[in-house]
C-alpha atoms as a PDB file:
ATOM      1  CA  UNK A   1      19.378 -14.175   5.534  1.00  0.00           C
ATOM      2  CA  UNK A   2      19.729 -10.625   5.400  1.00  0.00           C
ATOM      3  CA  UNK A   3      21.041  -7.985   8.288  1.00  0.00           C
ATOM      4  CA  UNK A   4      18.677  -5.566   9.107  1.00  0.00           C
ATOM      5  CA  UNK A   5      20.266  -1.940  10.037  1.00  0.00           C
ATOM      6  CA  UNK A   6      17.325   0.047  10.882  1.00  0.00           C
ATOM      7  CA  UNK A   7      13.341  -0.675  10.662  1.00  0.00           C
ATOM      8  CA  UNK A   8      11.647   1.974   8.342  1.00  0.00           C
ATOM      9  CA  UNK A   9       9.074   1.765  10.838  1.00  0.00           C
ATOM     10  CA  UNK A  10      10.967   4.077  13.025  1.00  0.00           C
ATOM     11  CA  UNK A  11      10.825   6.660   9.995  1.00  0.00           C
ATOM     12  CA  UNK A  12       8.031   6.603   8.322  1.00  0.00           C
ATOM     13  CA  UNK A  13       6.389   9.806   8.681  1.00  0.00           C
ATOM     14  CA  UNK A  14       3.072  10.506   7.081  1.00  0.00           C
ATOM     15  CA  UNK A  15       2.648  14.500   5.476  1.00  0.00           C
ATOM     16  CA  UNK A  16       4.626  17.314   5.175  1.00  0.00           C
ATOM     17  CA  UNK A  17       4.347  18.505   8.236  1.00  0.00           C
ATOM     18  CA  UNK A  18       4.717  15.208  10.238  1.00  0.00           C
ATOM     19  CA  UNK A  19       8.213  15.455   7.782  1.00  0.00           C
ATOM     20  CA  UNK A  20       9.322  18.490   9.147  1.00  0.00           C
ATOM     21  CA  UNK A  21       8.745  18.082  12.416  1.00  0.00           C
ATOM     22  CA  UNK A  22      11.142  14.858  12.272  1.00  0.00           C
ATOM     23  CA  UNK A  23      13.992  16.491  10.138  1.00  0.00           C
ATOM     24  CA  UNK A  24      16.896  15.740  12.719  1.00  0.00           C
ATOM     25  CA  UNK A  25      16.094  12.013  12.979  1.00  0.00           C
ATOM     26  CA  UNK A  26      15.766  11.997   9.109  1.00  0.00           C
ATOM     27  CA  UNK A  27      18.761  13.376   8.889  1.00  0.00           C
ATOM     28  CA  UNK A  28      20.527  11.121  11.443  1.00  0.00           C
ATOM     29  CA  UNK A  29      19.184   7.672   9.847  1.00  0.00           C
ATOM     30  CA  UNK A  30      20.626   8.917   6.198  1.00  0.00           C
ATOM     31  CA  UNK A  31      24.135   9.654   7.558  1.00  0.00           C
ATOM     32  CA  UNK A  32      23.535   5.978   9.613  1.00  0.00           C
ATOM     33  CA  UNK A  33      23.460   4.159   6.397  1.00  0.00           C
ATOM     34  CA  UNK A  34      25.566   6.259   4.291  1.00  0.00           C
ATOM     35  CA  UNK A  35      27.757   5.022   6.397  1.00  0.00           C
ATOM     36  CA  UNK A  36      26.768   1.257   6.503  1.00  0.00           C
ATOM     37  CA  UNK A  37      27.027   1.485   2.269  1.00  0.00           C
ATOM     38  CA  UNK A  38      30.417   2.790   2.688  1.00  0.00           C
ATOM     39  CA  UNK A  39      31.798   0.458   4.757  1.00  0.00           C
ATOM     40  CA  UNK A  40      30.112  -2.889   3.323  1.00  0.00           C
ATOM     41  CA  UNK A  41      30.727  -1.632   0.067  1.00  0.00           C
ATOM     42  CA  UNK A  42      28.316  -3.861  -1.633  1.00  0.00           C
ATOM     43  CA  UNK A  43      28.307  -4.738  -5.159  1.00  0.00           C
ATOM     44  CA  UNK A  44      24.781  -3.159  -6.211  1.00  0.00           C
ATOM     45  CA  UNK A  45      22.006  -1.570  -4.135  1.00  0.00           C
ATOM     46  CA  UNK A  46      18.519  -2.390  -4.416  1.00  0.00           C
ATOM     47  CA  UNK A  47      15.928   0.498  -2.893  1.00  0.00           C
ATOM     48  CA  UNK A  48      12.286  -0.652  -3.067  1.00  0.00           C
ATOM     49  CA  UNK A  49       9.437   2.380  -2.878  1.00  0.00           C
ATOM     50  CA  UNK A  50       9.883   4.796   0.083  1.00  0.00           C
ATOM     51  CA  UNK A  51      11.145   7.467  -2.895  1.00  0.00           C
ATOM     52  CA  UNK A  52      11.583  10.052  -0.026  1.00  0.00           C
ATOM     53  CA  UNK A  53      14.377   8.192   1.443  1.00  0.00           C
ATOM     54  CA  UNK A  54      15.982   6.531  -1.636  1.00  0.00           C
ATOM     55  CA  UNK A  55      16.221   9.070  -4.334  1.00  0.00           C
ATOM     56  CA  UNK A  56      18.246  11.297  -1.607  1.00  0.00           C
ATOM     57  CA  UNK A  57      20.447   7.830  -1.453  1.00  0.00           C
ATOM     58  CA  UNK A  58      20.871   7.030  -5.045  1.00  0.00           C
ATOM     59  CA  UNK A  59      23.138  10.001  -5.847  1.00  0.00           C
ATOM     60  CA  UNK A  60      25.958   9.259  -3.002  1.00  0.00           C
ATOM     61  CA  UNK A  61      25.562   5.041  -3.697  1.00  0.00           C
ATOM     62  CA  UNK A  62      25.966   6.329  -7.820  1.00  0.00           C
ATOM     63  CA  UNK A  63      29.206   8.533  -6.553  1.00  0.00           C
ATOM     64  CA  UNK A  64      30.595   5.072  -5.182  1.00  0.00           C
ATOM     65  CA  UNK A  65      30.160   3.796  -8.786  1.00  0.00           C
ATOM     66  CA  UNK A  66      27.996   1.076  -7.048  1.00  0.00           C
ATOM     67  CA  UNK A  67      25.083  -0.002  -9.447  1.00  0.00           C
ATOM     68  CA  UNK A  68      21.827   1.345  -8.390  1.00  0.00           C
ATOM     69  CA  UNK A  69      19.031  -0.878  -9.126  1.00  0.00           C
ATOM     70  CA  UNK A  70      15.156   0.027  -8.006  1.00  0.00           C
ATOM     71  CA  UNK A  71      12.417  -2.377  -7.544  1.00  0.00           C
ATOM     72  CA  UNK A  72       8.959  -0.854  -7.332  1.00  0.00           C
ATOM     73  CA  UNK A  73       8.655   2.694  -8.953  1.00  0.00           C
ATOM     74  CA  UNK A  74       8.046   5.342  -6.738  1.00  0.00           C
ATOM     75  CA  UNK A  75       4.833   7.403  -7.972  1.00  0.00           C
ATOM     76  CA  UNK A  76       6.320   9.808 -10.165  1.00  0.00           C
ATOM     77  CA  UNK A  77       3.109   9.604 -12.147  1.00  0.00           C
ATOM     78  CA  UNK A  78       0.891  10.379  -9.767  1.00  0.00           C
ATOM     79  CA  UNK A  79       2.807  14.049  -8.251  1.00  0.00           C
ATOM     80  CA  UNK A  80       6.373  14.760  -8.781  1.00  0.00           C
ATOM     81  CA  UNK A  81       7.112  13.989 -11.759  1.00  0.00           C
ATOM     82  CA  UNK A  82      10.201  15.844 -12.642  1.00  0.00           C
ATOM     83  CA  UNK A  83      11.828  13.369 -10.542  1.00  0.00           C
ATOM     84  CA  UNK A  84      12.030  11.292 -13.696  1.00  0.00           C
ATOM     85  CA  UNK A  85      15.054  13.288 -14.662  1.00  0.00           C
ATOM     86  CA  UNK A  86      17.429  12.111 -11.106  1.00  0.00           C
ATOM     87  CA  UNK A  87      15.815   8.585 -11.734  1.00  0.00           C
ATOM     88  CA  UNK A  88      16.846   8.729 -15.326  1.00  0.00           C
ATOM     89  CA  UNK A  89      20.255  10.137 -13.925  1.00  0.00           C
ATOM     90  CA  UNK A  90      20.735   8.147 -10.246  1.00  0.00           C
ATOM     91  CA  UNK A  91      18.888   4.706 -11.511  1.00  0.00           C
ATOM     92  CA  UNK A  92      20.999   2.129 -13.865  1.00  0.00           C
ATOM     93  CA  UNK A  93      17.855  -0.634 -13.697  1.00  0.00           C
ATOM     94  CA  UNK A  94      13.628   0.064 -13.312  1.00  0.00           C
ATOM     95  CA  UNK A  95      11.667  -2.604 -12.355  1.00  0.00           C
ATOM     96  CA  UNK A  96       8.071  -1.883 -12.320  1.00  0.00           C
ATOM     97  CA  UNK A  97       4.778  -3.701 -11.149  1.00  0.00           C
ATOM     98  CA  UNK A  98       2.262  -1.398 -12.180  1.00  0.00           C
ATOM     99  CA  UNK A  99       1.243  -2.484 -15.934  1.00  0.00           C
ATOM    100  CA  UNK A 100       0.870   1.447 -16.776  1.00  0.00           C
ATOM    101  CA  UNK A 101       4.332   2.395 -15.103  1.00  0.00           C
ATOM    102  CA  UNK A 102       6.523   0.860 -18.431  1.00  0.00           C
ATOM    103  CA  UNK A 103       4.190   3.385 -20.470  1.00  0.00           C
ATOM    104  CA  UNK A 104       5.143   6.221 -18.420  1.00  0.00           C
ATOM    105  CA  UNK A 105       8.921   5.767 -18.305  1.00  0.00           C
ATOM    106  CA  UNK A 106       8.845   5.403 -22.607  1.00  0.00           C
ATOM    107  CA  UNK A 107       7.369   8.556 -22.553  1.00  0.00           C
ATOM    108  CA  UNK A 108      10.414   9.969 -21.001  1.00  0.00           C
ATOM    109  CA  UNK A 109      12.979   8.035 -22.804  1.00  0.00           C
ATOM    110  CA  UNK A 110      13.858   5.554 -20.072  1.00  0.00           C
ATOM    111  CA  UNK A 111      13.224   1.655 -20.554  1.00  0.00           C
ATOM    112  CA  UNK A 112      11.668   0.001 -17.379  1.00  0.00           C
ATOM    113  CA  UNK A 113      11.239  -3.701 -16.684  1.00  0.00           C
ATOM    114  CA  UNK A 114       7.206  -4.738 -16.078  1.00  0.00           C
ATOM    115  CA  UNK A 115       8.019  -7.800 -13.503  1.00  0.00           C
ATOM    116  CA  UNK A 116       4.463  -7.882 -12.760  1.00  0.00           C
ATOM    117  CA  UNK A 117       2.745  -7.636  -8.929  1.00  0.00           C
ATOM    118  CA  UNK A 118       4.599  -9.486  -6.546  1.00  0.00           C
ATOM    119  CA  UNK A 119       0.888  -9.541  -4.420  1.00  0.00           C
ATOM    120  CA  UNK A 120      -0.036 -12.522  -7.025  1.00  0.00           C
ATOM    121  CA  UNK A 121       2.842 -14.892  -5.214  1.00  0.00           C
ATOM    122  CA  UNK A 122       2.179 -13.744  -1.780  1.00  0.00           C
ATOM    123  CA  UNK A 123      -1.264 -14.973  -1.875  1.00  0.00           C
ATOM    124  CA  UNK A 124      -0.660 -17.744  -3.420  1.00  0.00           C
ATOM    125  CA  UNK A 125       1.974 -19.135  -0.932  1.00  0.00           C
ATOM    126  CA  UNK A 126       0.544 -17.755   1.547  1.00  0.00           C
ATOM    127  CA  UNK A 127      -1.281 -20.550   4.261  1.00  0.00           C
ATOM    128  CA  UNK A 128      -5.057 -19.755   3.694  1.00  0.00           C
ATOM    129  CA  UNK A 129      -7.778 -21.592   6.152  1.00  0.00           C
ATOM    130  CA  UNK A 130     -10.817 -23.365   5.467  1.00  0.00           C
ATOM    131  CA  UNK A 131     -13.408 -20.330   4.084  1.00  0.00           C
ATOM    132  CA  UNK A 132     -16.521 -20.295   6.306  1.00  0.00           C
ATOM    133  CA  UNK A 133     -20.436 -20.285   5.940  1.00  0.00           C
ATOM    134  CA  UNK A 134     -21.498 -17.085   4.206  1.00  0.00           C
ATOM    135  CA  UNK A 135     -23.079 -16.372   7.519  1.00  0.00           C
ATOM    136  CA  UNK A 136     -20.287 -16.401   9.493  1.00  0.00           C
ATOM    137  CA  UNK A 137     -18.495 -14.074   7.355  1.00  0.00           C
ATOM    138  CA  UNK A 138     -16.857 -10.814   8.942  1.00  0.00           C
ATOM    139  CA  UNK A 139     -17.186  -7.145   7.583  1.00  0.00           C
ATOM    140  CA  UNK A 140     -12.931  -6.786   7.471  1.00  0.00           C
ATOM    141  CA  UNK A 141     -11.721  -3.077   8.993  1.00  0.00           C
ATOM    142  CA  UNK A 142      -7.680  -2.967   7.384  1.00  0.00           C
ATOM    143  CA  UNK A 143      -7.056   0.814   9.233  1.00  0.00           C
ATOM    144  CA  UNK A 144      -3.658   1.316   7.705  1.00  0.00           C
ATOM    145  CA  UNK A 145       0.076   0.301   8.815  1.00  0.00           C
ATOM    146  CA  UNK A 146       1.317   3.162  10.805  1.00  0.00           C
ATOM    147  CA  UNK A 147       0.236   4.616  14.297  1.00  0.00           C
ATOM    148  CA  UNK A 148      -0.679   7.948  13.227  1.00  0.00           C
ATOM    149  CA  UNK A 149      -3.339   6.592  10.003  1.00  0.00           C
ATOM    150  CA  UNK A 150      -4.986   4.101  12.469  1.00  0.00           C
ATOM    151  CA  UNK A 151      -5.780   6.401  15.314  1.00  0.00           C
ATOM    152  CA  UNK A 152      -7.334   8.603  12.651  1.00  0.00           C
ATOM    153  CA  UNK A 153      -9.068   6.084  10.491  1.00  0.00           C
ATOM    154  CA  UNK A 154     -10.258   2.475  13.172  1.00  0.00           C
ATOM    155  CA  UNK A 155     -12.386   4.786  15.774  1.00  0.00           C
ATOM    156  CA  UNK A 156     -14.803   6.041  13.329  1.00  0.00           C
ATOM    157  CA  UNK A 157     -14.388   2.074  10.614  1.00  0.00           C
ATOM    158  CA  UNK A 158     -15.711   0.428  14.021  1.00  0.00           C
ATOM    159  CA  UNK A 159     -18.713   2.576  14.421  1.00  0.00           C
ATOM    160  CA  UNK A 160     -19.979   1.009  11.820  1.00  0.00           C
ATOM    161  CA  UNK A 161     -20.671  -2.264  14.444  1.00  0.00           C
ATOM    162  CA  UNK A 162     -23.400  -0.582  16.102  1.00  0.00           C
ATOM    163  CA  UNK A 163     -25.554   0.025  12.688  1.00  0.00           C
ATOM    164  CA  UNK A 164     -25.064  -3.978  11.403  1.00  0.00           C
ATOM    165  CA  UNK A 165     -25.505  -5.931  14.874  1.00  0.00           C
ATOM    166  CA  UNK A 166     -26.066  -8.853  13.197  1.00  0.00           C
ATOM    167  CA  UNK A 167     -22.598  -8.755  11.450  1.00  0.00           C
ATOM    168  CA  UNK A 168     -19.194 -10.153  12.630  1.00  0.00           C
ATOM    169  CA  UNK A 169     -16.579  -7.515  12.083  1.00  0.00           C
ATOM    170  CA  UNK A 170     -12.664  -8.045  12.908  1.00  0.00           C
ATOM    171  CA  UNK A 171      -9.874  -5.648  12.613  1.00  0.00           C
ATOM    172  CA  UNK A 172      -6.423  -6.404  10.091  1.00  0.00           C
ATOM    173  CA  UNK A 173      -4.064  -5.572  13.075  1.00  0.00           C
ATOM    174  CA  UNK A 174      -0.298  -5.943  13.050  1.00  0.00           C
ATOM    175  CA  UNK A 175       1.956  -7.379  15.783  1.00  0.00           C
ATOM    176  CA  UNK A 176       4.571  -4.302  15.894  1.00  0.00           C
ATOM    177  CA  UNK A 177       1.518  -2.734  17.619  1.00  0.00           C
ATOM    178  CA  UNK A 178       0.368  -3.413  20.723  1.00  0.00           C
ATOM    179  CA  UNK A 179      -3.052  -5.368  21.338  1.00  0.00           C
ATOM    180  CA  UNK A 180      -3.735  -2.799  23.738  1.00  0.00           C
ATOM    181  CA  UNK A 181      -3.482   0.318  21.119  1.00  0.00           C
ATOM    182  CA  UNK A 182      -6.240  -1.250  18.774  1.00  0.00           C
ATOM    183  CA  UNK A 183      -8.262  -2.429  22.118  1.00  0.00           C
ATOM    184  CA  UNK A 184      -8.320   1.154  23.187  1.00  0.00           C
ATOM    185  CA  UNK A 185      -9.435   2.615  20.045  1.00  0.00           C
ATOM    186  CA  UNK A 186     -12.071   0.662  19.049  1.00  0.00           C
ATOM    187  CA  UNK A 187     -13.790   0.438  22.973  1.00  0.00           C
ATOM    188  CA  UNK A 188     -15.662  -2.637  21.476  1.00  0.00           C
ATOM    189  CA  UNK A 189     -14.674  -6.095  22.693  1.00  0.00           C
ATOM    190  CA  UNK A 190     -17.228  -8.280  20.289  1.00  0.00           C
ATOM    191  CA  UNK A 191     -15.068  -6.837  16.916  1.00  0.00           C
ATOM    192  CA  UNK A 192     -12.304  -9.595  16.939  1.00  0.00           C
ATOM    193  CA  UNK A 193      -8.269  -9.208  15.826  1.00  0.00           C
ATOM    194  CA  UNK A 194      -6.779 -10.735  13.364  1.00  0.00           C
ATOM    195  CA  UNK A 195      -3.303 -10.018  13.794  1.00  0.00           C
ATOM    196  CA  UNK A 196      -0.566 -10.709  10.794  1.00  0.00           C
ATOM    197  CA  UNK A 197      -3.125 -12.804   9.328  1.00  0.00           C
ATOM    198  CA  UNK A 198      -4.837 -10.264   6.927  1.00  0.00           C
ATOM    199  CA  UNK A 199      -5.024 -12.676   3.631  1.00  0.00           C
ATOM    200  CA  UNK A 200      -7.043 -15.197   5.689  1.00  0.00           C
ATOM    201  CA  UNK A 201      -9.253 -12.254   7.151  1.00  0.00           C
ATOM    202  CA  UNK A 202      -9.990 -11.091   3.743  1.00  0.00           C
ATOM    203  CA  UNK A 203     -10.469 -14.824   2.731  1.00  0.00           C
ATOM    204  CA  UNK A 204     -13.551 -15.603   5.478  1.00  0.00           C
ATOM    205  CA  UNK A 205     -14.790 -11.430   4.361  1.00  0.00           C
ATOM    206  CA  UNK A 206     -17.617 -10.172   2.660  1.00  0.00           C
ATOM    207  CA  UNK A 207     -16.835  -6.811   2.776  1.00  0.00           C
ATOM    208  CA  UNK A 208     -14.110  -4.900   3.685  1.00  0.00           C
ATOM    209  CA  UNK A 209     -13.632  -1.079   4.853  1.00  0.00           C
ATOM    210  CA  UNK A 210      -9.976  -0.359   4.025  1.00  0.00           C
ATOM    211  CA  UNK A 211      -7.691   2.655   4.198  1.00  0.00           C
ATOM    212  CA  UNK A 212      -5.966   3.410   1.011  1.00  0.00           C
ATOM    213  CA  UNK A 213      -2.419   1.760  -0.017  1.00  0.00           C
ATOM    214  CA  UNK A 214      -1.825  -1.422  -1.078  1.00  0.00           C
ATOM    215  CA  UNK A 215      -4.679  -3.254   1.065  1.00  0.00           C
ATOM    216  CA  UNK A 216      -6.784  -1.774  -1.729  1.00  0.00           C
ATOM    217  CA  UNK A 217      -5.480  -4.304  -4.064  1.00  0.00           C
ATOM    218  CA  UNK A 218      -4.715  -7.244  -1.678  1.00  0.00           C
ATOM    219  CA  UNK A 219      -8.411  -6.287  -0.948  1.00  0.00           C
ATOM    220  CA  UNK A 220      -9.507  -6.953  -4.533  1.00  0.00           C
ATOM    221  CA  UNK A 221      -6.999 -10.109  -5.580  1.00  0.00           C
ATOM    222  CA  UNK A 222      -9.235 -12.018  -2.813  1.00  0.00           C
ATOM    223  CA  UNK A 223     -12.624 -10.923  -4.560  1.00  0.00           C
ATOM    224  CA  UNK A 224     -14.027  -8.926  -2.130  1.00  0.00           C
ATOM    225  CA  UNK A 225     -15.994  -5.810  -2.441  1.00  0.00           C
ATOM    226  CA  UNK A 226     -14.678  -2.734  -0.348  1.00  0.00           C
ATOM    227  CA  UNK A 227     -14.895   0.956   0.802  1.00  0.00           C
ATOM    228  CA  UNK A 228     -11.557   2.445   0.259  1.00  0.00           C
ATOM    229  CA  UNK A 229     -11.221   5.851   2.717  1.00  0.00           C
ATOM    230  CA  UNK A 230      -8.389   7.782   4.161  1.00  0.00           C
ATOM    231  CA  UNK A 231      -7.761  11.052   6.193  1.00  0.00           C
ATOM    232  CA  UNK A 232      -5.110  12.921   7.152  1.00  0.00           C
ATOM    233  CA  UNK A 233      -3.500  16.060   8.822  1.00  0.00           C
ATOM    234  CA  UNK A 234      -5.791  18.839   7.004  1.00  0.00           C
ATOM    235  CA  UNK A 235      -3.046  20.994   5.857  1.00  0.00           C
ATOM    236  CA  UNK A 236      -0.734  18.075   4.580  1.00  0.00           C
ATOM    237  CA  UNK A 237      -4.119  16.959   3.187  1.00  0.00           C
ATOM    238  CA  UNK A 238      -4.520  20.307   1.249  1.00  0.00           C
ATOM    239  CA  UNK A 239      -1.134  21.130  -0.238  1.00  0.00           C
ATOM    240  CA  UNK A 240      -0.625  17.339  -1.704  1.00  0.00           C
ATOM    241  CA  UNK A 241      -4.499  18.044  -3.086  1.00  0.00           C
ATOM    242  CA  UNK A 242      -3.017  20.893  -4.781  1.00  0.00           C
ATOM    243  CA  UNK A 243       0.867  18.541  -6.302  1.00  0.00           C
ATOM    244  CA  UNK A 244      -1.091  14.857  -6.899  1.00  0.00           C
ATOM    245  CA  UNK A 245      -2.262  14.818 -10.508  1.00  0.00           C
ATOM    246  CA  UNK A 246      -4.490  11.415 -10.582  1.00  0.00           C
ATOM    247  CA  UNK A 247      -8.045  11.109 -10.620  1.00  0.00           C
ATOM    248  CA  UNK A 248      -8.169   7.834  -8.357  1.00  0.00           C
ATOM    249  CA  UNK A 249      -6.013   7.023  -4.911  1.00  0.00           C
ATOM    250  CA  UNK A 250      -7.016   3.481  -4.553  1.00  0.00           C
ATOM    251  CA  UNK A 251      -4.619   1.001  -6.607  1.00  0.00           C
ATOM    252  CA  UNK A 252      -8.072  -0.664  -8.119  1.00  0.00           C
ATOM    253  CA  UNK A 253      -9.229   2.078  -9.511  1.00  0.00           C
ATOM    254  CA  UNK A 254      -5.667   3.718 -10.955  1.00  0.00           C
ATOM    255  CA  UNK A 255      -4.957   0.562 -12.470  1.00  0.00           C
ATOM    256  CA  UNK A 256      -8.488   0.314 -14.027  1.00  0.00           C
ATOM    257  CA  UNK A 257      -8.612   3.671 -14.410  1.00  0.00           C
ATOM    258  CA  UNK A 258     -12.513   3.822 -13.759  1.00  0.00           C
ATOM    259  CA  UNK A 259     -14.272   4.088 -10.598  1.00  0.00           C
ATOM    260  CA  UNK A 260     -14.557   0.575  -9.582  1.00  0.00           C
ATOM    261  CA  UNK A 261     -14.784   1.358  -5.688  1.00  0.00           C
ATOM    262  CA  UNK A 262     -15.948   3.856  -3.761  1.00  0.00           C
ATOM    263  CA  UNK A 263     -13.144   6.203  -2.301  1.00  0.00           C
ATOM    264  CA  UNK A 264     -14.338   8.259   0.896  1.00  0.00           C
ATOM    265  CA  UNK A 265     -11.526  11.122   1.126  1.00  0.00           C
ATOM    266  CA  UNK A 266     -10.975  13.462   4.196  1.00  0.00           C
ATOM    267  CA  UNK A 267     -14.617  14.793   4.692  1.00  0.00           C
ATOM    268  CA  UNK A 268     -16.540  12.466   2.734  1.00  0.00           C
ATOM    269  CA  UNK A 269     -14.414   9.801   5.126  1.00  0.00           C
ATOM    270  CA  UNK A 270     -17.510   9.822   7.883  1.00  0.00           C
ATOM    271  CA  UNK A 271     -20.331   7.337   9.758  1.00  0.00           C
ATOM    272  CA  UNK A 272     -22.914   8.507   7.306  1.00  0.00           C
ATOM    273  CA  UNK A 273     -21.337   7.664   4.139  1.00  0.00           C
ATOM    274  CA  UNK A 274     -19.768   4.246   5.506  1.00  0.00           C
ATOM    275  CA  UNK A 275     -23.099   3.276   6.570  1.00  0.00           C
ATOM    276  CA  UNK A 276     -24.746   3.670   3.145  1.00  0.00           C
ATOM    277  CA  UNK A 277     -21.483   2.160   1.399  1.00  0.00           C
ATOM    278  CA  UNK A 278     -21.588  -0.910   3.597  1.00  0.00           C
ATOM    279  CA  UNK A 279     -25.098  -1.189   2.788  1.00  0.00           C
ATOM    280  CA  UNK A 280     -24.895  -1.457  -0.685  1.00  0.00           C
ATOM    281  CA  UNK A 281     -22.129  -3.619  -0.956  1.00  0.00           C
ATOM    282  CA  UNK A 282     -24.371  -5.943   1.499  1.00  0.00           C
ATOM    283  CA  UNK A 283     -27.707  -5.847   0.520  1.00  0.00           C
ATOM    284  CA  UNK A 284     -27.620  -4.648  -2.979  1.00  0.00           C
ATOM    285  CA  UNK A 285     -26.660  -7.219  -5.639  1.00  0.00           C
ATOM    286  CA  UNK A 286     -25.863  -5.242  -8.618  1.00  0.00           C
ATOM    287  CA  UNK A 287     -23.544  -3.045  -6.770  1.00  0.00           C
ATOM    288  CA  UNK A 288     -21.803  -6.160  -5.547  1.00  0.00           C
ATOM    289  CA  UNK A 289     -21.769  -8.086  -8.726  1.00  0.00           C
ATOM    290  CA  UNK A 290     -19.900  -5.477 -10.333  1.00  0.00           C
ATOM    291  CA  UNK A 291     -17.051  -5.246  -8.170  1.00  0.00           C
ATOM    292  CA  UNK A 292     -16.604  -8.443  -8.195  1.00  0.00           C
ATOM    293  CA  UNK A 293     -16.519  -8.359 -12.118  1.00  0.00           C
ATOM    294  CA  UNK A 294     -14.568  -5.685 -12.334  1.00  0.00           C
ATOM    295  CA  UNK A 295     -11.726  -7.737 -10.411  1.00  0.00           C
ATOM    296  CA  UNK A 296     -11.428 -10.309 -12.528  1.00  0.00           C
ATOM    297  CA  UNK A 297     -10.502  -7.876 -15.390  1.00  0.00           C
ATOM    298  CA  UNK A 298      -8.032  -6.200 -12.929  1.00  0.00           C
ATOM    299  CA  UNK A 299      -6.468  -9.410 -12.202  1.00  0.00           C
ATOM    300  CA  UNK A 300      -5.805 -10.234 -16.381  1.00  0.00           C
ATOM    301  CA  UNK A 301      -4.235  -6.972 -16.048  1.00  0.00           C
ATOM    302  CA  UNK A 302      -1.600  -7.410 -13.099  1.00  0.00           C
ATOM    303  CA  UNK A 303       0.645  -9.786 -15.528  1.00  0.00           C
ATOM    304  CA  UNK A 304       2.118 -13.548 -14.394  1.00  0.00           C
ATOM    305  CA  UNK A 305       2.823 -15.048 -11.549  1.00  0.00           C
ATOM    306  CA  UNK A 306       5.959 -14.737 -10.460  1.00  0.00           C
ATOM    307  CA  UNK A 307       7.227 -11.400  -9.835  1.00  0.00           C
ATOM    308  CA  UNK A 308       9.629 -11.751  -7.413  1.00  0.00           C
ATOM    309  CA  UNK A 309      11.337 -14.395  -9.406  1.00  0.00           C
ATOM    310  CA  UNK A 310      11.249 -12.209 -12.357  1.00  0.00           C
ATOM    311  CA  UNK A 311      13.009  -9.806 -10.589  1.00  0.00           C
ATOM    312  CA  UNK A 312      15.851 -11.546  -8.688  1.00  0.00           C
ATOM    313  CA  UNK A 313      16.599 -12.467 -11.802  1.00  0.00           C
ATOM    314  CA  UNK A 314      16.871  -8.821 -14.036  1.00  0.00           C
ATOM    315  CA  UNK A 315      19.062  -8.194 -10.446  1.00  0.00           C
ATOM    316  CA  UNK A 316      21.160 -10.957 -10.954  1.00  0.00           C
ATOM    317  CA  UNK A 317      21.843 -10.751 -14.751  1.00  0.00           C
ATOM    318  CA  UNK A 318      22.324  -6.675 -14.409  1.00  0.00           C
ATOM    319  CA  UNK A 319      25.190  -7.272 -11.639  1.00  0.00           C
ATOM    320  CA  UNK A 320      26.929  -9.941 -13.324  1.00  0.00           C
END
């Protein structure tokens, strides 16, 4: 029911550099919907995540004396943090789903709303098939959302074919990318495609090799064990090593805040080390086991069902 004015597909750029070197259509899409708010003139506005593009937005929609409302917290506490002080400033409602975020914003004087993980409704409405054999189970490969991760993460995940023959492994794709793109990356016809259908992928799985982000969790919520691994530009790589202040990069493990999966980073990301990870997970049952126990407390800790509910809600009493 909603009008779509531009895909964030078109603009999300990956690393500082990748940023830079995109500045003028950056610049064009935030005078676009500047624009858009001004003429619509809508009685709140909602920005979810992308922090990049929405705290630049919140002080012009605040100047409008339109409420400003934000529904998952970007990740001041993880680099940035100063940016507490526009939230405090731009923001009139938080709602976080991160159980650690409400702790954060007390710290600094600013009450949040914990709404819980909207990930806990998706899956659970979401049409899952009939699980298979453990046999027939695949190794999942979830390479990322955008362009630029997968080329630099799938080529080297589907290696990992050749060293388990016996295995069926299939690939999370997604339709806004072509068949061919994946096809052409992977130069291996038996690893199958599961395209928009990642929840039942993960659902027939029995391992899963996935690139950090939110697949990390979705990854964990259906129980099974995983690699988590990402790479990027090297210098982008090296001046966010030197700004990000966590210990962890997968969701599991921040929200756990323990090593609960293995996370293969830039140089560690390699053949070698996914071959011995995807070994253990496989043929070693105390390294499975306690994965799969460790879930089970991160899932008590994600809150209720019902997030999205939760939040419509906090929207619609704040605006009336």
């Amino acid at each position: 029911g909603a009008t779509l004015v531009k895909h964030f597909r078109d603009t999300s750029f990956m690393g500082f550099i990748e940023v830079v070197k995109h500045l003028k259509t950056i610049k064009a899409l935030f005078r676009y919907c500047k624009q858009d708010i001004e003429n619509w003139k809508p009685d709140a506005v909602i920005l979810i995540d992308y922090p990049g593009f929405n705290l630049r937005m919140a002080p012009f929609i605040k100047a409008l004396n339109i409420p400003v409302i934000y529904y998952i917290s970007p990740q001041i506490w993880a680099w940035k943090e100063n940016r507490v002080k526009k939230i405090k400033q731009y923001v009139d409602l938080m709602l976080v789903i991160l159980p650690f975020e409400s702790a954060f914003y007390e710290k600094h004087n600013y009450n949040s709303v914990f709404v819980g993980h909207p990930l806990l409704d998706e899956i659970e409405n979401y049409p899952i098939e009939n699980i298979l054999e453990e046999d027939d189970k695949y190794i999942a490969l979830l390479p990322g959302s955008r362009k630029q991760e997968i080329s630099e993460m799938l080529p080297v995940m589907a290696q990992l074919k050749a060293y388990f023959p016996n295995k069926r492994f299939a690939i999370a794709a997604l339709s806004v990318h072509e068949t061919d793109f994946y096809k052409n990356l992977i130069q291996d016809d038996s690893i199958e495609l599961f395209i928009d259908n990642t929840y039942n992928l993960l659902n027939k799985s029995t391992a899963a090799i996935v690139t950090s982000g939110t697949a990390t969790l979705e990854t964990a919520l259906f129980q099974v064990p995983q690699v988590v691994c990402y790479k990027g530009n090297r210098i982008s790589f090296e001046i966010g090593k030197r700004l990000v202040k966590i210990e962890y990069i997968s969701l599991v493990n921040l929200i756990m805040n323990e090593e609960v999966i293995e996370e293969l980073i830039q140089d560690e990301f390699n053949l070698k080390n996914l071959v011995n990870r995807l070994d253990l997970i496989l043929n070693h049952d105390a390294y499975r086991n306690r994965i799969k126990n460790k879930y089970k407390i991160l899932l008590g800790k994600l809150g209720e069902k019902g997030a999205s509910k939760r939040a419509a809600s906090s929207i619609f009493n704040y605006v009336k």
